[in-house]
PDB file of N, CA and C in Angstrom:
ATOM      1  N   UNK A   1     -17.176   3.908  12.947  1.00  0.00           N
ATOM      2  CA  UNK A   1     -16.702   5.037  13.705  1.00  0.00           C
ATOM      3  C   UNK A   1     -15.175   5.068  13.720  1.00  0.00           C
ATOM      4  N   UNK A   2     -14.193   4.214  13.936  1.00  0.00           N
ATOM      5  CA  UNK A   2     -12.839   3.980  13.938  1.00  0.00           C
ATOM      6  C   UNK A   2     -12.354   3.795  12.384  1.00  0.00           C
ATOM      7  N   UNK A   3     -13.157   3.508  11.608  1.00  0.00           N
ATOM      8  CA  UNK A   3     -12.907   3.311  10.180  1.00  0.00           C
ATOM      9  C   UNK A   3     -11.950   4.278   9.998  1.00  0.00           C
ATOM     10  N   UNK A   4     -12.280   5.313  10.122  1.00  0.00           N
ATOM     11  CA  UNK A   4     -11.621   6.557   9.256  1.00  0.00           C
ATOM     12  C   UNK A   4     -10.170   6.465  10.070  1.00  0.00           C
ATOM     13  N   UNK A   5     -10.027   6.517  10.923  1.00  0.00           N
ATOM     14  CA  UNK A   5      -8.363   6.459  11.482  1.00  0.00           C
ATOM     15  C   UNK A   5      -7.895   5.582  11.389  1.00  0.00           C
ATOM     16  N   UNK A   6      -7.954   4.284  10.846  1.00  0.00           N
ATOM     17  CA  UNK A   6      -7.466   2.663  10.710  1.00  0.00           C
ATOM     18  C   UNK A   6      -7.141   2.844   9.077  1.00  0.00           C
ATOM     19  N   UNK A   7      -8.290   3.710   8.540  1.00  0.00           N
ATOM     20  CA  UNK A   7      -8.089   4.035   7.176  1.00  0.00           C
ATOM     21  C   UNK A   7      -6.805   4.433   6.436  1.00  0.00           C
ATOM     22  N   UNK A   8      -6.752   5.943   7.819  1.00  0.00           N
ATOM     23  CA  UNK A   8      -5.805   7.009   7.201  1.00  0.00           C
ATOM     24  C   UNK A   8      -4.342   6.338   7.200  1.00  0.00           C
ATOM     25  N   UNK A   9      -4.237   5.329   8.806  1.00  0.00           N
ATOM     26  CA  UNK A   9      -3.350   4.774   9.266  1.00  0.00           C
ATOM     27  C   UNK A   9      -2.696   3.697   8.449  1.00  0.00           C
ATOM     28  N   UNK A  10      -3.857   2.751   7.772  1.00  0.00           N
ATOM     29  CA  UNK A  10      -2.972   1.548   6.557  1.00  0.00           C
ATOM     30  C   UNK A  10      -2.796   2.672   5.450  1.00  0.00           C
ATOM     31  N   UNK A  11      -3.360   3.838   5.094  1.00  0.00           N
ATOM     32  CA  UNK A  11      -2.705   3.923   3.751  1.00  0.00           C
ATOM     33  C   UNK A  11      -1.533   4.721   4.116  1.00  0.00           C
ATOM     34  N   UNK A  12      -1.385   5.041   5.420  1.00  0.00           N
ATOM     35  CA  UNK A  12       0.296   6.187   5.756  1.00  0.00           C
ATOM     36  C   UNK A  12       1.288   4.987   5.460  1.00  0.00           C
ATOM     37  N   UNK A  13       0.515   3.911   5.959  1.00  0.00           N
ATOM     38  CA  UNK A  13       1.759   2.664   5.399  1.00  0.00           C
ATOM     39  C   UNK A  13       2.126   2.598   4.042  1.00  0.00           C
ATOM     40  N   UNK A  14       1.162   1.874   3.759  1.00  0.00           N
ATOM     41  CA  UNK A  14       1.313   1.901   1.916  1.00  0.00           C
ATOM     42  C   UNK A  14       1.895   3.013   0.977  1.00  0.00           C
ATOM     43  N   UNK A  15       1.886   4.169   1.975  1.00  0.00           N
ATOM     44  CA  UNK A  15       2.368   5.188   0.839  1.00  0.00           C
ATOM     45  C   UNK A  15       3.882   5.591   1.472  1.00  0.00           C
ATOM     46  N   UNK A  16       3.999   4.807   2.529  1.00  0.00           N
ATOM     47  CA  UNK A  16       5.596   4.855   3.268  1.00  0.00           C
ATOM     48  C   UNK A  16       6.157   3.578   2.549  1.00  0.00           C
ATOM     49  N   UNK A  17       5.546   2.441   2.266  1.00  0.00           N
ATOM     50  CA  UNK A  17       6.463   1.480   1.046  1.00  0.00           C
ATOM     51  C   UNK A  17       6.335   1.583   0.430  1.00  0.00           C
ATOM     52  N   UNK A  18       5.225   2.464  -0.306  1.00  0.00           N
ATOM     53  CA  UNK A  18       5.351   2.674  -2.074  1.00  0.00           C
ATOM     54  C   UNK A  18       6.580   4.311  -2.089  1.00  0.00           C
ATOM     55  N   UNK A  19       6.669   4.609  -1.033  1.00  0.00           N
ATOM     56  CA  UNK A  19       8.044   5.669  -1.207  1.00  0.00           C
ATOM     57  C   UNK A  19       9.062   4.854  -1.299  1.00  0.00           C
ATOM     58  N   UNK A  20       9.397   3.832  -0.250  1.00  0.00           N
ATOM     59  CA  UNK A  20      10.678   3.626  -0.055  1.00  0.00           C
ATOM     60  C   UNK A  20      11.040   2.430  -1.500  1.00  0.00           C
ATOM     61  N   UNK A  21       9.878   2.380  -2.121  1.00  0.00           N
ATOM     62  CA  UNK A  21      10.309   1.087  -3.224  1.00  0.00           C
ATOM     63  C   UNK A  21      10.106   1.588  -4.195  1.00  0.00           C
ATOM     64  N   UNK A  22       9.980   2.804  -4.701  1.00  0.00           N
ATOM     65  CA  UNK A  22      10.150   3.563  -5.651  1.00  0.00           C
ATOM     66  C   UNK A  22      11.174   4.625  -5.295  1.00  0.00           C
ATOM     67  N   UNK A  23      12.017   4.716  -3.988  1.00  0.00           N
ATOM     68  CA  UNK A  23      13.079   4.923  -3.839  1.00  0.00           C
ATOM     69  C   UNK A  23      14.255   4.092  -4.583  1.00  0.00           C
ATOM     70  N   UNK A  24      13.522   2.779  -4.398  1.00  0.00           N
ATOM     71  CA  UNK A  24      14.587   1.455  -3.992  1.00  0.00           C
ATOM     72  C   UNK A  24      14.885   1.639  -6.043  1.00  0.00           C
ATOM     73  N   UNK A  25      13.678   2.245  -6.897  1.00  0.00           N
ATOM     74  CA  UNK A  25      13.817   1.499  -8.334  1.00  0.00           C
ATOM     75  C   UNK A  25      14.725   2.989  -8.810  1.00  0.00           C
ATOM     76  N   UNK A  26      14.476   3.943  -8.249  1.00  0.00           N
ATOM     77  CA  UNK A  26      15.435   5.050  -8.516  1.00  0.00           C
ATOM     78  C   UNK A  26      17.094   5.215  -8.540  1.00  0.00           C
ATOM     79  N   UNK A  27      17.207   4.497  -7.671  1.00  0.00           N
ATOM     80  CA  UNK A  27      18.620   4.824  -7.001  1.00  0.00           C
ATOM     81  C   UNK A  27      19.267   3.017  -7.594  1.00  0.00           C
ATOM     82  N   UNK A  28      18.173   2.007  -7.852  1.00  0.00           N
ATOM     83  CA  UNK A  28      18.858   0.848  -8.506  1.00  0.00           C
ATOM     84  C   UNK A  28      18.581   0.174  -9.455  1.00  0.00           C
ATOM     85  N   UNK A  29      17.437   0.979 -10.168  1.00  0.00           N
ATOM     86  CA  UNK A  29      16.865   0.421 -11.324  1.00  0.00           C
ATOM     87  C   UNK A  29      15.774  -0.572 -10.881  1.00  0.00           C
ATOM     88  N   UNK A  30      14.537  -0.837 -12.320  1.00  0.00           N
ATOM     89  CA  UNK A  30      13.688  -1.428 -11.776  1.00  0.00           C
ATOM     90  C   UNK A  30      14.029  -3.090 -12.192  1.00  0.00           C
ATOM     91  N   UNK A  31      13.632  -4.308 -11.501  1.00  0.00           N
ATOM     92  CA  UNK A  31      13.768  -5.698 -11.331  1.00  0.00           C
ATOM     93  C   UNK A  31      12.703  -6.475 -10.967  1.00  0.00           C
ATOM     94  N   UNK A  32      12.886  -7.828 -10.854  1.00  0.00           N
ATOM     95  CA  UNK A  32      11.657  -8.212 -10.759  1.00  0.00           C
ATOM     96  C   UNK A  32      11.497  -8.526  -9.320  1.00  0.00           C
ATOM     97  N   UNK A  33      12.536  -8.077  -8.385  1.00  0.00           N
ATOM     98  CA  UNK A  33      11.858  -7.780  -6.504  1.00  0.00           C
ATOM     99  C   UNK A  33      10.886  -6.964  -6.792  1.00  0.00           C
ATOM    100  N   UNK A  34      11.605  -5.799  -7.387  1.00  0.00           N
ATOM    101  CA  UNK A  34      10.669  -4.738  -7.214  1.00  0.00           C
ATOM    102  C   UNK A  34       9.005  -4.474  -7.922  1.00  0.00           C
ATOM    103  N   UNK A  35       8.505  -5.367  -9.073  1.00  0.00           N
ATOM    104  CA  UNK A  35       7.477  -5.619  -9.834  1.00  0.00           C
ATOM    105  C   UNK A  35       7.139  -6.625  -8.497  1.00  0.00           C
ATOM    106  N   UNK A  36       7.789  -7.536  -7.556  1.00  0.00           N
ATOM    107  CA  UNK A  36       6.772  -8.096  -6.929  1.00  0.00           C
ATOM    108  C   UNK A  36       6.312  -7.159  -5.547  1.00  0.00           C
ATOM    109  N   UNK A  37       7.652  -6.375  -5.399  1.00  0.00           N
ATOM    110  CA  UNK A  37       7.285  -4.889  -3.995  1.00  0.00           C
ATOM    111  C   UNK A  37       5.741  -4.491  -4.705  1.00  0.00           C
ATOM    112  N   UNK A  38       6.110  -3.958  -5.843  1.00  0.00           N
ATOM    113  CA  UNK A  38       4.378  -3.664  -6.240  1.00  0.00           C
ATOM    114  C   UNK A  38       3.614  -4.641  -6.144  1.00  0.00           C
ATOM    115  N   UNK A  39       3.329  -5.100  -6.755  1.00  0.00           N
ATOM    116  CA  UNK A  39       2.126  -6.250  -7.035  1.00  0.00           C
ATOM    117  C   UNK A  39       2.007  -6.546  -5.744  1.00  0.00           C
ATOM    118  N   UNK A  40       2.777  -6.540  -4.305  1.00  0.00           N
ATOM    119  CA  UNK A  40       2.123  -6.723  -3.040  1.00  0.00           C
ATOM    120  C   UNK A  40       1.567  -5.582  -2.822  1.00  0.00           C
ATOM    121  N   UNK A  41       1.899  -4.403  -2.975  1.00  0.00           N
ATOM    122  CA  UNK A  41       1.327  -3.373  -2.599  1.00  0.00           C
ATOM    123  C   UNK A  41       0.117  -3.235  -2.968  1.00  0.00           C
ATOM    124  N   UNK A  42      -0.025  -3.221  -4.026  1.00  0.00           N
ATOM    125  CA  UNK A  42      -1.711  -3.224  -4.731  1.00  0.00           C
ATOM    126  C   UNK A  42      -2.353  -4.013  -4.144  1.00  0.00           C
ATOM    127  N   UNK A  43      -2.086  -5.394  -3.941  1.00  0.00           N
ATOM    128  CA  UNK A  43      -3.030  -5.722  -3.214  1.00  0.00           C
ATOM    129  C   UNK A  43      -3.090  -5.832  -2.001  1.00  0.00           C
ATOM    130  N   UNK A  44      -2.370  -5.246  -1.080  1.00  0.00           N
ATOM    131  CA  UNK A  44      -2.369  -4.942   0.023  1.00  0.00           C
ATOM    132  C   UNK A  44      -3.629  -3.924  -0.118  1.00  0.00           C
ATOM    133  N   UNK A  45      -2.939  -2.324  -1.255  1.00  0.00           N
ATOM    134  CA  UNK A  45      -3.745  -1.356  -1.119  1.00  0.00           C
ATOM    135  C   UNK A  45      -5.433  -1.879  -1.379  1.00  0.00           C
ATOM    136  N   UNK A  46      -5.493  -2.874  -2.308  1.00  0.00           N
ATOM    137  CA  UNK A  46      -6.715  -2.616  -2.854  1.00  0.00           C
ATOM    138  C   UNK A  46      -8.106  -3.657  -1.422  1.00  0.00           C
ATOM    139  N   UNK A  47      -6.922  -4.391  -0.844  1.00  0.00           N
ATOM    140  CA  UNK A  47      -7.786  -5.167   0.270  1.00  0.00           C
ATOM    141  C   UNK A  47      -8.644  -4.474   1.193  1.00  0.00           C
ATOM    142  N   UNK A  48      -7.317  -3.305   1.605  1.00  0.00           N
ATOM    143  CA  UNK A  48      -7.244  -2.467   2.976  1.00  0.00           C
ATOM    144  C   UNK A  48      -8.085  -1.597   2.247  1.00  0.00           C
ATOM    145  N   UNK A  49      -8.337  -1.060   1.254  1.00  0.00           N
ATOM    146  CA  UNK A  49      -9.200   0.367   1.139  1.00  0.00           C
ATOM    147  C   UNK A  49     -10.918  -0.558   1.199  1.00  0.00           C
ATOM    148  N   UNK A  50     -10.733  -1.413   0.219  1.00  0.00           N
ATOM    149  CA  UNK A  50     -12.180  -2.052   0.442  1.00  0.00           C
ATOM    150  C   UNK A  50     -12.816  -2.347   0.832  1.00  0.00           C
ATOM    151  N   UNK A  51     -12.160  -3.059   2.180  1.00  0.00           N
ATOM    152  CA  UNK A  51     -12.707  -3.289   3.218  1.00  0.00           C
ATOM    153  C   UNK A  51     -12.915  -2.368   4.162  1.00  0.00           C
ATOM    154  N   UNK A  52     -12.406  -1.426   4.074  1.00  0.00           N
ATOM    155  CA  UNK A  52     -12.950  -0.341   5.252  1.00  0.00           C
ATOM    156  C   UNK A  52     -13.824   0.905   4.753  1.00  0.00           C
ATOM    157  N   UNK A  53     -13.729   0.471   3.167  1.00  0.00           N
ATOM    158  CA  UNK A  53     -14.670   1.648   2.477  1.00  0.00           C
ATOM    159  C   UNK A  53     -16.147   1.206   2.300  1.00  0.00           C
ATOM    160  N   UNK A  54     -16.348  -0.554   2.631  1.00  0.00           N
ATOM    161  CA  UNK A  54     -17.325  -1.278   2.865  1.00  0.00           C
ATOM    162  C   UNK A  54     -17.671  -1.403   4.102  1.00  0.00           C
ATOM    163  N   UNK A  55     -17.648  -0.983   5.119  1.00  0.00           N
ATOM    164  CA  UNK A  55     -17.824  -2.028   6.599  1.00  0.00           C
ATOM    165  C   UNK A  55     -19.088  -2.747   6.701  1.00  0.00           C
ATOM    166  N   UNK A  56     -19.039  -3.647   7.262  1.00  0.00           N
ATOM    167  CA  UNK A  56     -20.668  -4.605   7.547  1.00  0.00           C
ATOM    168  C   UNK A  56     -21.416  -3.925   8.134  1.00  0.00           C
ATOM    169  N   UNK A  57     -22.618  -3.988   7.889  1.00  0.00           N
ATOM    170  CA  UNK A  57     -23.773  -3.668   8.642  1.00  0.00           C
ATOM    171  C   UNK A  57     -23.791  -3.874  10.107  1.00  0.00           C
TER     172      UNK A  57
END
């Protein structure tokens, strides 16, 4: 029942640091902070969607 607003709520995150760090590769070029800004993100994203696109019984 809360799924869906916990949902909408981690990905407003994820798509507020995947702005600001694809801000960050615009304005300074891309590096390897920024290949690891991603690679957390993904799996941030891919934890947070799965688990709430699964919930337990």
């Amino acid at each position: 029942m809360l799924h869906r607003p916990i949902l909408a709520a981690a990905l407003a995150v994820l798509l507020c640091f995947g702005f600001l760090t694809g801000y960050v590769i615009v304005t300074t070029g891309f590096g390897p902070l920024e290949a690891i800004s991603l690679l957390v993100l993904g799996m941030f994203a891919f934890g947070i969607v799965g688990a709430l696109r699964q919930p337990p019984e």
